[in-house]
N, C-alpha and C. Protein backbone atom coordinates (compact mmCIF):
# COMPACT_ATOMS: atom_id res chain seq x y z
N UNK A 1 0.83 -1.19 0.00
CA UNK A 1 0.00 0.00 0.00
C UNK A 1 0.86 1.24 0.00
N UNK A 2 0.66 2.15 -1.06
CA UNK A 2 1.53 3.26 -1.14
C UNK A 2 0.73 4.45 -0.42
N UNK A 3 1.60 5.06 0.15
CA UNK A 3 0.58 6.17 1.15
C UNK A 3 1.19 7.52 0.21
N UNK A 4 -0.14 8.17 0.15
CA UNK A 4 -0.28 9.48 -0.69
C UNK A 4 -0.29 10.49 0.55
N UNK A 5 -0.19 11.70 -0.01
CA UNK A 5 -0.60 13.20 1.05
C UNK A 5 -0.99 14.07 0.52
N UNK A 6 -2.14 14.06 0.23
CA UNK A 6 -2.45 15.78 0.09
C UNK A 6 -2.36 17.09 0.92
N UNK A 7 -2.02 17.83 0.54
CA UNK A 7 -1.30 18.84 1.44
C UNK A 7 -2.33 20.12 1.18
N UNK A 8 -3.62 20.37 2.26
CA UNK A 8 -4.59 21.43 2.05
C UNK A 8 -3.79 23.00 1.97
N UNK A 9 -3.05 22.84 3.16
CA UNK A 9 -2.74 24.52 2.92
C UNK A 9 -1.37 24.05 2.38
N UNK A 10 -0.71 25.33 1.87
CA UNK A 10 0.78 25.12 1.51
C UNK A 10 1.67 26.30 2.56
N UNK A 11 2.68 25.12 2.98
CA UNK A 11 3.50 26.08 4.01
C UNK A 11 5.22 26.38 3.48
N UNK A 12 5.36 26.84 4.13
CA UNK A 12 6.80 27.46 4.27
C UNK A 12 7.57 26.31 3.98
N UNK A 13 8.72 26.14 3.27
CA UNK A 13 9.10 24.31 3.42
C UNK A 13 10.12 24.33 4.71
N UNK A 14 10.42 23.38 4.96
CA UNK A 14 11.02 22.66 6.10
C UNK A 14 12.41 23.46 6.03
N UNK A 15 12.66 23.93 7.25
CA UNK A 15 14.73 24.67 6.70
C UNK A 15 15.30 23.44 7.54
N UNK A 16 15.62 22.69 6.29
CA UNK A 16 16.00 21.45 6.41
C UNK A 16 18.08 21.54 7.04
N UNK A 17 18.50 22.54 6.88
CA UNK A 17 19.44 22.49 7.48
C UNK A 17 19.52 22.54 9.05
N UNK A 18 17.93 23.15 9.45
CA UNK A 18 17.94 23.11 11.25
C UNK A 18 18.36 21.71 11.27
N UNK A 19 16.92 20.77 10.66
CA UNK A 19 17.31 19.53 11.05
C UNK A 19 18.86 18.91 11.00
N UNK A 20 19.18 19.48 9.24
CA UNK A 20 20.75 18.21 9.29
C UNK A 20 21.47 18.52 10.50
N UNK A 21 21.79 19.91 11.02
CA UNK A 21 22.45 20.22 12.44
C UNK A 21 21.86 19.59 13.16
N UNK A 22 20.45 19.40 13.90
CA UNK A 22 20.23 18.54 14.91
C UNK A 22 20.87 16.93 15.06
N UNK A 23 20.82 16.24 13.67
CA UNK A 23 21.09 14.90 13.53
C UNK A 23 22.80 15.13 13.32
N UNK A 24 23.43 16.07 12.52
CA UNK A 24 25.04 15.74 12.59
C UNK A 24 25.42 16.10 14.43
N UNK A 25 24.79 17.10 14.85
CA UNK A 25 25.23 17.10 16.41
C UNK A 25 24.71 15.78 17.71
N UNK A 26 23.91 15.40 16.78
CA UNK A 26 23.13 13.93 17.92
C UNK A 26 24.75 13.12 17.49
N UNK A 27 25.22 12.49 16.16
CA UNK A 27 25.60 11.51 15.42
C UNK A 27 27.31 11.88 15.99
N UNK A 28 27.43 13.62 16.44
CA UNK A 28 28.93 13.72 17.02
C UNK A 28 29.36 13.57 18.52
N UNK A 29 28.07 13.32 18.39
CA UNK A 29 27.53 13.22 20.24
C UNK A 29 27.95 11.59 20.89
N UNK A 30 27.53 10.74 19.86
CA UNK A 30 27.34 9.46 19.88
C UNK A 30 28.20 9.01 19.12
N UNK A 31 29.38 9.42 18.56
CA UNK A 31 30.55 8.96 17.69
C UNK A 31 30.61 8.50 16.46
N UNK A 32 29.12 8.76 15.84
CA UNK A 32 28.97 8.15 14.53
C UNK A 32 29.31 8.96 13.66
N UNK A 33 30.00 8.03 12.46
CA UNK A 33 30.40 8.73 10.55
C UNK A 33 29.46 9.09 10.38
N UNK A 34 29.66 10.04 9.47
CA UNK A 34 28.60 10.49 8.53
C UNK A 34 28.93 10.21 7.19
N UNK A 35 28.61 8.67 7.20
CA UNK A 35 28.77 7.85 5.79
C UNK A 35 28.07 8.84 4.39
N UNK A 36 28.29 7.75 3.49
CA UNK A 36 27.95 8.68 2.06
C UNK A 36 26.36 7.72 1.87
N UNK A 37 26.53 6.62 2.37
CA UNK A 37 25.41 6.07 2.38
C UNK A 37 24.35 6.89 3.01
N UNK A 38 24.51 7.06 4.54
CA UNK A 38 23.72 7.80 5.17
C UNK A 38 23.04 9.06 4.49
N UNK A 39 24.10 9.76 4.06
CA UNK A 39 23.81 11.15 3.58
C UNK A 39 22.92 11.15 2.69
N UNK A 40 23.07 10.27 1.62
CA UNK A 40 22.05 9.73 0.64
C UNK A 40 20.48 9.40 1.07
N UNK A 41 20.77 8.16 2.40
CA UNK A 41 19.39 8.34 2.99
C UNK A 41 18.69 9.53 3.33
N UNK A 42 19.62 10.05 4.27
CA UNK A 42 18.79 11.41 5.20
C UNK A 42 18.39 12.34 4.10
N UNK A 43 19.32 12.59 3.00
CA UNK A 43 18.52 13.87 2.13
C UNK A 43 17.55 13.12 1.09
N UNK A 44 17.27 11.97 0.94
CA UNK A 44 16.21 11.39 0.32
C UNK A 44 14.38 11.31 1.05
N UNK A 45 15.39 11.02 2.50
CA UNK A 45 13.97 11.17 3.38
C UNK A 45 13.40 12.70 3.27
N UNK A 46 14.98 13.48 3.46
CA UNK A 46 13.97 14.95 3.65
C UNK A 46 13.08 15.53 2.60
N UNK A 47 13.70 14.49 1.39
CA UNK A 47 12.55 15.05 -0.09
C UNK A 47 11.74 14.20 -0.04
N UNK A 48 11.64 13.39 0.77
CA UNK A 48 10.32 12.44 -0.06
C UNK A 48 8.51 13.42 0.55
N UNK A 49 7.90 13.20 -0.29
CA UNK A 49 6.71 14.46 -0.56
C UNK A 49 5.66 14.17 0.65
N UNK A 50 5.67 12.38 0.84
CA UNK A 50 4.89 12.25 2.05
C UNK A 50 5.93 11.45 3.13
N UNK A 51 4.24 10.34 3.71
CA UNK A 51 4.90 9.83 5.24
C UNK A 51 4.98 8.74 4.23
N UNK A 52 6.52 8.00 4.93
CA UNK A 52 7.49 7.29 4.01
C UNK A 52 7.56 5.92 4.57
N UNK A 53 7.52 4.78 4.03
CA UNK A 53 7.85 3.50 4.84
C UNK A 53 9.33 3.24 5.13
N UNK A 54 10.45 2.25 5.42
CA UNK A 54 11.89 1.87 5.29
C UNK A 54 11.54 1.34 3.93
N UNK A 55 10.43 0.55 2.89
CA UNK A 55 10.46 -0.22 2.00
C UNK A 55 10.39 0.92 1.12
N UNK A 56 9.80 1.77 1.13
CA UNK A 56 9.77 3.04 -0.17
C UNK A 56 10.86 3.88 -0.15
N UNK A 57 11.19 4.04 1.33
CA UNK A 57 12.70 5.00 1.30
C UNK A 57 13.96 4.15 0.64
N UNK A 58 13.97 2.44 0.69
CA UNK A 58 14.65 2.16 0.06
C UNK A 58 14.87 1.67 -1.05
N UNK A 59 13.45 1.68 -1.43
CA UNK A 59 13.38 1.98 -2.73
C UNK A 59 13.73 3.01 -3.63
N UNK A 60 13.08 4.14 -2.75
CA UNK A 60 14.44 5.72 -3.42
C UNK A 60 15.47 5.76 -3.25
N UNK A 61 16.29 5.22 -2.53
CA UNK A 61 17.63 5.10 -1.85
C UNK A 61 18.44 4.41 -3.01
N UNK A 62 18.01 3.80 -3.33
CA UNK A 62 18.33 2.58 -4.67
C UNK A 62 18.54 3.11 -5.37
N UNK A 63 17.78 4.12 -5.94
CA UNK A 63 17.83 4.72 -7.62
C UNK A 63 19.30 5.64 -7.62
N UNK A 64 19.48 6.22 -6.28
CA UNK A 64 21.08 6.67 -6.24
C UNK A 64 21.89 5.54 -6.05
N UNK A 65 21.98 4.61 -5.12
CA UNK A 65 22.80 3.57 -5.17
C UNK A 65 22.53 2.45 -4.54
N UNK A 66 22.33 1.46 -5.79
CA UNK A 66 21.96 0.06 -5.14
C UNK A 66 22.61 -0.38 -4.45
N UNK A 67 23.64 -0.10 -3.72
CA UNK A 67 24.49 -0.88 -2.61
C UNK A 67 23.56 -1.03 -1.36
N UNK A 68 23.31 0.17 -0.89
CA UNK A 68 22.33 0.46 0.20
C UNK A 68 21.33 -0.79 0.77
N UNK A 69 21.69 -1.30 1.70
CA UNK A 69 20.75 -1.95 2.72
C UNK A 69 19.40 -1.88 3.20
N UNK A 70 18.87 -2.83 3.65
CA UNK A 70 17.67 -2.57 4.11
C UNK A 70 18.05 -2.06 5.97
N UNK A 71 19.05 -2.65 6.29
CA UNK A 71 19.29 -2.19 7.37
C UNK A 71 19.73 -0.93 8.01
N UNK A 72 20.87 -0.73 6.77
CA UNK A 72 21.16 0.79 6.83
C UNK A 72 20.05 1.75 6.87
N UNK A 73 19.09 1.43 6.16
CA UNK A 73 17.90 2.71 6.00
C UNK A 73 17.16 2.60 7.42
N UNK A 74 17.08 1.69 7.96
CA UNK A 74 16.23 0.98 9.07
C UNK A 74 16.94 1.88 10.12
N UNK A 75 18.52 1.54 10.25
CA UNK A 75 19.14 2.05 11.40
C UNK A 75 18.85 3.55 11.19
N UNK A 76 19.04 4.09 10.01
CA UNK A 76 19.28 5.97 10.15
C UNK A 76 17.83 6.20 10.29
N UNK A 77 17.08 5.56 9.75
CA UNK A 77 15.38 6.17 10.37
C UNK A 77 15.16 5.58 12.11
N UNK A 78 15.85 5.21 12.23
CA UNK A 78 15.68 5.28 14.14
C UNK A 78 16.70 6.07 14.84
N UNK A 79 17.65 6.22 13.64
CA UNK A 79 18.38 7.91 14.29
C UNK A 79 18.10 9.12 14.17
N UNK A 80 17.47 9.30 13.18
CA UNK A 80 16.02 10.41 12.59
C UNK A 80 15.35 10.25 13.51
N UNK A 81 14.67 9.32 14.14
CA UNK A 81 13.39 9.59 14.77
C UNK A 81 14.34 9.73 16.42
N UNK A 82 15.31 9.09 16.83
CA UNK A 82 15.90 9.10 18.13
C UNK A 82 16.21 10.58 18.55
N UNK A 83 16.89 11.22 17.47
CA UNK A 83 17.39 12.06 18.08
C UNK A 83 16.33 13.44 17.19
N UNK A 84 14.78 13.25 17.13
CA UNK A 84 13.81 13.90 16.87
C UNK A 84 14.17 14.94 16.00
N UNK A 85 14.27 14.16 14.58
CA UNK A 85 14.47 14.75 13.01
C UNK A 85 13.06 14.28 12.43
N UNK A 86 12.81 12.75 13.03
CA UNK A 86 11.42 12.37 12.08
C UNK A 86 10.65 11.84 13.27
N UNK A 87 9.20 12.28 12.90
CA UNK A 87 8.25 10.84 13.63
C UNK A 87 7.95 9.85 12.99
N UNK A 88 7.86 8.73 13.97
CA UNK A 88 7.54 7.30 13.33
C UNK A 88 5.47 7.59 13.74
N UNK A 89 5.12 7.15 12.50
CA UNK A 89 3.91 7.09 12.46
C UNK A 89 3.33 5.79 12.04
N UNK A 90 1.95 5.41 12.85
CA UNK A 90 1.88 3.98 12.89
C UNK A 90 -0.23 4.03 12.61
N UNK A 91 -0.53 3.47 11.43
CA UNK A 91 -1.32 3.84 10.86
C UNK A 91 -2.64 3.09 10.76
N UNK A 92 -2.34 2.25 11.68
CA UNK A 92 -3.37 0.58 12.09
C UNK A 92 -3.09 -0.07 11.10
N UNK A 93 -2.24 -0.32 10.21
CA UNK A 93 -2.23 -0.88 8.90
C UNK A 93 -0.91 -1.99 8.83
N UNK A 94 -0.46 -1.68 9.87
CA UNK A 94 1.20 -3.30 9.89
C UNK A 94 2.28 -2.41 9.61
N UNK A 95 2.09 -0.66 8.53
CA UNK A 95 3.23 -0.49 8.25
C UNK A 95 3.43 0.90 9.43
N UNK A 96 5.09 0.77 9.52
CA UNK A 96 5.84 2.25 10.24
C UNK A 96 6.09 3.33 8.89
N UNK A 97 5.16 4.22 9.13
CA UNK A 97 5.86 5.30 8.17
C UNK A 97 6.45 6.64 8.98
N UNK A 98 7.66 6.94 8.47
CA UNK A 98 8.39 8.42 8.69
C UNK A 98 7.89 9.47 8.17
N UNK A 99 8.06 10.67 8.88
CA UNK A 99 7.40 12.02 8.33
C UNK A 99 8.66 12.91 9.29
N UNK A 100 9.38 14.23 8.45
CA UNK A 100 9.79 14.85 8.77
C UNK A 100 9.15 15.74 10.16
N UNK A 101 10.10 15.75 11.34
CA UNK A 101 9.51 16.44 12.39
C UNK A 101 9.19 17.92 12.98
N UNK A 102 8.91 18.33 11.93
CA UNK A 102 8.57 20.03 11.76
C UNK A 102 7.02 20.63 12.39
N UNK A 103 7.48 20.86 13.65
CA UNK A 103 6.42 21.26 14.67
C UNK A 103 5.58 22.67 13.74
N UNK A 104 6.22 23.03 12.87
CA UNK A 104 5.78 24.17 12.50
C UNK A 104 5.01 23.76 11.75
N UNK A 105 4.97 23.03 11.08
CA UNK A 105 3.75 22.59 9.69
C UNK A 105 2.69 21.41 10.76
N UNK A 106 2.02 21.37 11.62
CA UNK A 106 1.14 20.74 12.42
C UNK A 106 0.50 20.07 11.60
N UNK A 107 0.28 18.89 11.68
CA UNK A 107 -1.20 18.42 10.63
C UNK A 107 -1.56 17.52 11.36
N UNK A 108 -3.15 16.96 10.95
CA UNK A 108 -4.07 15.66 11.46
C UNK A 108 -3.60 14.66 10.02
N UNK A 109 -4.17 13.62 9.95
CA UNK A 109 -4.59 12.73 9.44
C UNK A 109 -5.89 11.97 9.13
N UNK A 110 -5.98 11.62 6.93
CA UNK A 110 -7.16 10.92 7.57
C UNK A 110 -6.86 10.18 6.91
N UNK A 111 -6.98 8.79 7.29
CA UNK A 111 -6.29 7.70 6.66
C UNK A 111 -7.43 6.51 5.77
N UNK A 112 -7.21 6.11 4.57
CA UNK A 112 -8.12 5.00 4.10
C UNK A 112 -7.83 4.05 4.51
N UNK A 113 -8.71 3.20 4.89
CA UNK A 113 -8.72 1.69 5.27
C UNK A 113 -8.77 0.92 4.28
N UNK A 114 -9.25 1.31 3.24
CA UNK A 114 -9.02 0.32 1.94
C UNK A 114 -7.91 0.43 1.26
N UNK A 115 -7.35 1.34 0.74
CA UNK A 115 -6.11 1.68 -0.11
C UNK A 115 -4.81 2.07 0.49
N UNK A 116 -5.23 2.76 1.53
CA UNK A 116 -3.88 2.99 2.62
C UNK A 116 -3.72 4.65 1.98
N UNK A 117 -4.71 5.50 1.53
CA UNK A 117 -4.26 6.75 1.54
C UNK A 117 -3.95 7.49 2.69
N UNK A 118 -3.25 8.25 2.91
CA UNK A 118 -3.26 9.42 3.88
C UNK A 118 -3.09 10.88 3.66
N UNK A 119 -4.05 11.10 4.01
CA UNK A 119 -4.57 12.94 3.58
C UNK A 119 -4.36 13.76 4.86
N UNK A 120 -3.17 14.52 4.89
CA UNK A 120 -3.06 15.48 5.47
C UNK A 120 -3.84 16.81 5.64
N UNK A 121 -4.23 17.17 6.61
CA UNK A 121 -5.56 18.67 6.95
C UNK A 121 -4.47 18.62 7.51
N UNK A 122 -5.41 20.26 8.16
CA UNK A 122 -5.22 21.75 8.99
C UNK A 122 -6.73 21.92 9.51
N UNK A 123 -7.23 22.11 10.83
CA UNK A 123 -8.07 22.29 10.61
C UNK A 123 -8.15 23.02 12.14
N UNK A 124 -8.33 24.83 11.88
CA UNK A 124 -8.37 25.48 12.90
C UNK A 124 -8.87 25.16 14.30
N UNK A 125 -10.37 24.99 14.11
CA UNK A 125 -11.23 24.99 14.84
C UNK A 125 -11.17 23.49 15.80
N UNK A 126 -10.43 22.52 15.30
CA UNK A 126 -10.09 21.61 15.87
C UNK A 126 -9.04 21.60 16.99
N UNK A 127 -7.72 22.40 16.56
CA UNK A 127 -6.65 22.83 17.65
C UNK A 127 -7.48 23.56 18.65
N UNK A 128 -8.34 24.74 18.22
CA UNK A 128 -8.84 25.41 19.14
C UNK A 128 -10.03 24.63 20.47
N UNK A 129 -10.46 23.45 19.70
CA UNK A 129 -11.22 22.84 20.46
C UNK A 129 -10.61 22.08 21.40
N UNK A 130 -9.55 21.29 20.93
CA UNK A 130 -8.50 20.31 21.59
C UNK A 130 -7.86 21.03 23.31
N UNK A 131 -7.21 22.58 22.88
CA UNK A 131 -6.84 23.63 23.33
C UNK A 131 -8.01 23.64 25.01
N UNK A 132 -9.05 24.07 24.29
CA UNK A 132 -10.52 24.11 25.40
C UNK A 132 -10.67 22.78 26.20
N UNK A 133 -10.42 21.66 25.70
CA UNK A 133 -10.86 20.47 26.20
C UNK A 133 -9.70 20.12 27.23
N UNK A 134 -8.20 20.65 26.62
CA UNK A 134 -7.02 20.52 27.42
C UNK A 134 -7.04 21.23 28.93
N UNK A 135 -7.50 22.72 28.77
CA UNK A 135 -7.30 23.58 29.98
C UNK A 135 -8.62 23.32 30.59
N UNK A 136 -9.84 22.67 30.10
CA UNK A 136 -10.67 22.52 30.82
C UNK A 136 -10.56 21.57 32.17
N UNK A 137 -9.60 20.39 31.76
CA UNK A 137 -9.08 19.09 32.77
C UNK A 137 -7.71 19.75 33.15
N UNK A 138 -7.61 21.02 33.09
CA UNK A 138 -6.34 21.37 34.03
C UNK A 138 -5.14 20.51 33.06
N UNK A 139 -5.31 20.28 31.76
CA UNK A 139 -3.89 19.80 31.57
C UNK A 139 -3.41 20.88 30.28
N UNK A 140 -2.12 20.94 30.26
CA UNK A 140 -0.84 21.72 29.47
C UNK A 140 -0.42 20.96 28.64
N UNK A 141 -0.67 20.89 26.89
CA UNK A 141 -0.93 19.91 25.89
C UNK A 141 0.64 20.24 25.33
N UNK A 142 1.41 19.09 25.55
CA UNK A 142 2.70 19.30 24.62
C UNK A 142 2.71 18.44 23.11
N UNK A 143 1.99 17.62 23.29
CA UNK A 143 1.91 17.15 22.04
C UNK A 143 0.61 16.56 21.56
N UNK A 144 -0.04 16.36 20.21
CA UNK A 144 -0.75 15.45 20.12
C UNK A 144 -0.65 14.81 18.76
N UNK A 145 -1.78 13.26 18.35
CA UNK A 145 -1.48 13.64 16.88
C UNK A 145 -3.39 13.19 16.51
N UNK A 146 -3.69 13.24 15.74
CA UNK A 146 -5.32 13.20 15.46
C UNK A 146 -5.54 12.33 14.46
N UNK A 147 -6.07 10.99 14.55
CA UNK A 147 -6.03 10.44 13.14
C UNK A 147 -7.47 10.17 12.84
N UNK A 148 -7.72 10.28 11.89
CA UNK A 148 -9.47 9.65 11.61
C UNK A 148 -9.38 8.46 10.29
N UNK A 149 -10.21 7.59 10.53
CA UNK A 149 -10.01 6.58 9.67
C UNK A 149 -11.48 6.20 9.02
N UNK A 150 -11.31 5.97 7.60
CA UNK A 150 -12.35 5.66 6.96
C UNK A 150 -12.03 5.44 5.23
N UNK A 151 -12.74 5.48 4.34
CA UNK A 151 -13.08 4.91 3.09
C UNK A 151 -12.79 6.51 2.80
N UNK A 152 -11.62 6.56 1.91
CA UNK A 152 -11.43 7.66 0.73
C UNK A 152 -12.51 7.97 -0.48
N UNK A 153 -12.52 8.78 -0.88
CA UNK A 153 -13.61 9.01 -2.12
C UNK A 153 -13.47 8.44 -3.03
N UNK A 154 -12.06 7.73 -3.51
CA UNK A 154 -11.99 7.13 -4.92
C UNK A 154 -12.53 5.24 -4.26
N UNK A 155 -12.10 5.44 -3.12
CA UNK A 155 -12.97 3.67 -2.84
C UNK A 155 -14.31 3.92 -1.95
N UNK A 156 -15.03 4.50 -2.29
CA UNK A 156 -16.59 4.92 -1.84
C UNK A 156 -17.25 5.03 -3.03
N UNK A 157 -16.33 5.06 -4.27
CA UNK A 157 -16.99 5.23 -5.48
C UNK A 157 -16.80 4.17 -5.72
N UNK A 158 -15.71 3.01 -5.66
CA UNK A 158 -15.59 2.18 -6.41
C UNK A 158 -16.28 0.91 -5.61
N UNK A 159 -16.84 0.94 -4.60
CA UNK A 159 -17.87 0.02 -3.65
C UNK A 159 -19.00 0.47 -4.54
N UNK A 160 -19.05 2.09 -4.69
CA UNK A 160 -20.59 2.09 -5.03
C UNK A 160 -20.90 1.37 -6.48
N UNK A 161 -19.83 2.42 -7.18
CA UNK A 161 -20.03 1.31 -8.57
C UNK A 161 -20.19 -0.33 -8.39
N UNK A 162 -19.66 -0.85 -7.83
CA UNK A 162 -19.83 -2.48 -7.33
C UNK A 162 -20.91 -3.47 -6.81
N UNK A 163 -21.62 -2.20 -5.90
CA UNK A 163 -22.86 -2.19 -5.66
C UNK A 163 -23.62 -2.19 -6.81
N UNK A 164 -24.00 -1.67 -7.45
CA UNK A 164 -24.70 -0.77 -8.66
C UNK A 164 -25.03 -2.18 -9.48
């Protein structure tokens, strides 16, 4: 299942060099190279358009150089996500997908159960509600994430046609 994103509003893009500094200072921290392999991964993840599996990232990873591992990609996406470059996102579906960790671009999720799409919103009135519901129980919201799950429009049509 290939996961899509539509992207409602369009934001600012990612200043992807905050991140590479966060991960080269985690990686000098912890004594690790900064292989050519790696480098290849990490700036492949930071372009890929959505939330990414290890099987699709290394599938892009490939088209620069088939040497590349399944492990290698495995290990640097748990150094991405360790030292909070990416979140691991987990979709009820069996697969882990990565998404760059840019607090600034906030989004929900709504995920298909049939096809495995995932459609990224914004949706004001929702933070603002979340916000109300938080300070109402006395709690101080540092994080959340919102997922809703159901049948996309292109497989609501294609049940209906089936029906029909």
């Amino acid at each position: 299942m290939k996961a899509k994103a539509a992207h409602g509003d369009s934001h600012e893009a990612p200043n992807l060099d905050h991140f590479r500094g966060i991960l080269y200072e985690h990686m000098e921290k912890r004594g690790l190279r900064s292989t050519e392999q790696r480098k290849v991964i990490v700036e492949t993840f930071f372009n890929a358009p959505h939330h990414i599996s290890i099987e699709e990232l290394l599938a892009e990873v490939r088209k620069d150089d088939p040497r590349v591992g399944y492990a290698t990609v495995y290990r640097t996406l748990k150094l991405l996500t360790e030292c909070g470059v990416a979140f691991e996102r987990k979709f009820g579906d069996g697969l882990t997908r990565y998404e760059l960790a840019d607090e600034s671009s906030h989004h929900d999720h709504l995920i298909c159960i049939e096809c495995g799409k995932i459609v990224e919103f914004e949706e004001p009135k929702i933070e603002e509600l979340q916000e109300r519901i938080a300070a109402r129980y006395g709690f101080v919201l540092k994080t959340h994430k919102h997922e809703m799950y159901g049948s996309c429009a292109d497989c609501t049509a294609k049940a209906s046609r089936r029906r029909s």
